[in-house]
Protein backbone atom coordinates (compact mmCIF):
# COMPACT_ATOMS: atom_id res chain seq x y z
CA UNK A 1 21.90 -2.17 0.78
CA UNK A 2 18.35 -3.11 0.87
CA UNK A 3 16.44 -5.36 -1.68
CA UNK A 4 13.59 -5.09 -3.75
CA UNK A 5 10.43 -5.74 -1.76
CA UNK A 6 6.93 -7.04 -3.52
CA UNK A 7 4.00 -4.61 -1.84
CA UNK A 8 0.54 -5.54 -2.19
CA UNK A 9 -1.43 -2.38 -0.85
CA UNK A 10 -5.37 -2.72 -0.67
CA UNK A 11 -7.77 -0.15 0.88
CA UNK A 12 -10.97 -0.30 1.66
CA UNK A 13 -13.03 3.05 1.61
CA UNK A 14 -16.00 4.43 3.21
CA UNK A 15 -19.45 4.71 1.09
CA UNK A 16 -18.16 6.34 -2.15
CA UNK A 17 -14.68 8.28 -1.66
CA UNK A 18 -14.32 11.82 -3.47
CA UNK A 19 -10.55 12.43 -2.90
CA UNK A 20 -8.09 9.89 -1.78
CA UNK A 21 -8.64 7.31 -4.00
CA UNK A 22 -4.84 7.43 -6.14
CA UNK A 23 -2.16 5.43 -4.60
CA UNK A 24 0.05 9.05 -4.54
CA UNK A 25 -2.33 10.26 -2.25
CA UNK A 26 -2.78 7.12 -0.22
CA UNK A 27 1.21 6.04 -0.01
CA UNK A 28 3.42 9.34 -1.66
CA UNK A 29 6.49 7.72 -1.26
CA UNK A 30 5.11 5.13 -3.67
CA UNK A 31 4.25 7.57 -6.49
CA UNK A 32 6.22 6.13 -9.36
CA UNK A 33 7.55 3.15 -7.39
CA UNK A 34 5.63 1.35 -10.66
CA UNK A 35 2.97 -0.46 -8.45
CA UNK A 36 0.24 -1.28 -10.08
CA UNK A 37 -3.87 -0.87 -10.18
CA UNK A 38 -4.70 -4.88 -9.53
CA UNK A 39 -8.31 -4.14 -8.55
CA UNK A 40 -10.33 -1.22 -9.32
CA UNK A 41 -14.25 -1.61 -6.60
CA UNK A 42 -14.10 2.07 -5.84
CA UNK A 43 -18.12 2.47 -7.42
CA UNK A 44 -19.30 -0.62 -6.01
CA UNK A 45 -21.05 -0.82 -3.23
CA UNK A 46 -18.04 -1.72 -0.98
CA UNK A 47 -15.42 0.54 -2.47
CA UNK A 48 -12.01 -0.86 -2.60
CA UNK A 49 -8.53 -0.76 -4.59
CA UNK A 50 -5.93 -2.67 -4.95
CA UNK A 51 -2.22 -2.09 -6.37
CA UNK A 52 0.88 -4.99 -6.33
CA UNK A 53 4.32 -4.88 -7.84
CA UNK A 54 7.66 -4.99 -6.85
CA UNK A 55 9.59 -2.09 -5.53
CA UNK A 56 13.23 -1.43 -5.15
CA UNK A 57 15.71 -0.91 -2.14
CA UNK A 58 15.84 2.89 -2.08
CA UNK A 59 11.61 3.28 -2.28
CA UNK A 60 10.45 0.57 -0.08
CA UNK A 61 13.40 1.97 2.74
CA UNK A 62 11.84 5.54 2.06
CA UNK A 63 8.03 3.78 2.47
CA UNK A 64 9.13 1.41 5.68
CA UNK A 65 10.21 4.72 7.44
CA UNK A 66 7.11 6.66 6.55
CA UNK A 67 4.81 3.93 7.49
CA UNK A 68 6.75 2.23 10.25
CA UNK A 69 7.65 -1.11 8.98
CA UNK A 70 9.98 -3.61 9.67
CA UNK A 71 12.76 -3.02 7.41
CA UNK A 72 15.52 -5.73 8.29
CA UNK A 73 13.24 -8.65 7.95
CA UNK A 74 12.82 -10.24 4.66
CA UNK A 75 9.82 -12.89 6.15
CA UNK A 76 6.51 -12.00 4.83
CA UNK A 77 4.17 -9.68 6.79
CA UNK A 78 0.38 -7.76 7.00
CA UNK A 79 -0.08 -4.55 8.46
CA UNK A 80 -3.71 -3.03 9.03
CA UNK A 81 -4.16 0.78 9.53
CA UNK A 82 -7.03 2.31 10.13
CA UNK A 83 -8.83 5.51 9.00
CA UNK A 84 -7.37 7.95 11.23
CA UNK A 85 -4.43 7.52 9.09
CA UNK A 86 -5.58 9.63 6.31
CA UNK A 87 -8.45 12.14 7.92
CA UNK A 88 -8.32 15.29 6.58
CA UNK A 89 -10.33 18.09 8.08
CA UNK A 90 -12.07 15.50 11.18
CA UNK A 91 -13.14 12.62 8.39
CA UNK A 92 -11.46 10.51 6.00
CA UNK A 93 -12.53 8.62 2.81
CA UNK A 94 -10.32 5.01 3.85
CA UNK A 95 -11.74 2.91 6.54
CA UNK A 96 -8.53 0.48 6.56
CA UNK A 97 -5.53 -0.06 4.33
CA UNK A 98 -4.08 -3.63 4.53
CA UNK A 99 -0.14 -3.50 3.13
CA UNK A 100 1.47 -6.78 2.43
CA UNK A 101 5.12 -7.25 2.24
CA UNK A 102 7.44 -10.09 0.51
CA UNK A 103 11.20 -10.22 0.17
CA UNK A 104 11.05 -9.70 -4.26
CA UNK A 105 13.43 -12.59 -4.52
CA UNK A 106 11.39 -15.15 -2.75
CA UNK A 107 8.74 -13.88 -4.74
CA UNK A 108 9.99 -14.27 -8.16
CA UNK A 109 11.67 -17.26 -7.31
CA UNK A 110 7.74 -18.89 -6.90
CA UNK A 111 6.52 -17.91 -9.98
């Protein structure tokens, strides 16, 4: 059975986004995984947003397959996608979305 995972999922947008700036629209199969808003630039001049939190087994196994991550290893890791990701009708609003993931028990046991 797979463990709960900590996710730290920042994006960085182009200029300032009109659509795609709620995590469901960024990562769906984190909708109500519980992450939460940990930084909020999406007006300032280099728009960004931030959510962290911990997820369990069954969501971060549904969000490993959608995005393609390494699911049987609990060492930390970064992943970078670009743009292209997310365009919608030849553009999109993200220029890159950084997702960090942490085995949730390593985690906790740090803090």
């Amino acid at each position: 059975m797979a463990h709960p995972r900590h996710i730290a999922i920042s994006v960085r947008y182009d200029r300032h986004p009109k659509y795609g700036r709620s995590l469901a629209w960024i990562a769906p199969e984190l909708r109500d995984a519980g992450l939460e808003m940990t930084d909020d630039q999406v007006d300032q001049t280099t728009p960004s947003r931030s959510w962290a939190g911990v997820v369990d087994g069954p969501a971060f196994e549904r969000f490993a397959e959608a995005w393609r991550l390494d699911r049987a290893d609990s060492t930390p890791r970064t992943y970078v996608f670009d743009g292209m990701n997310w365009e919608t009708a030849g553009g999109s609003p993200i220029v890159y979305v950084v997702v960090e993931v942490r085995d949730a028990r390593t985690t906790i046991a740090h803090l």
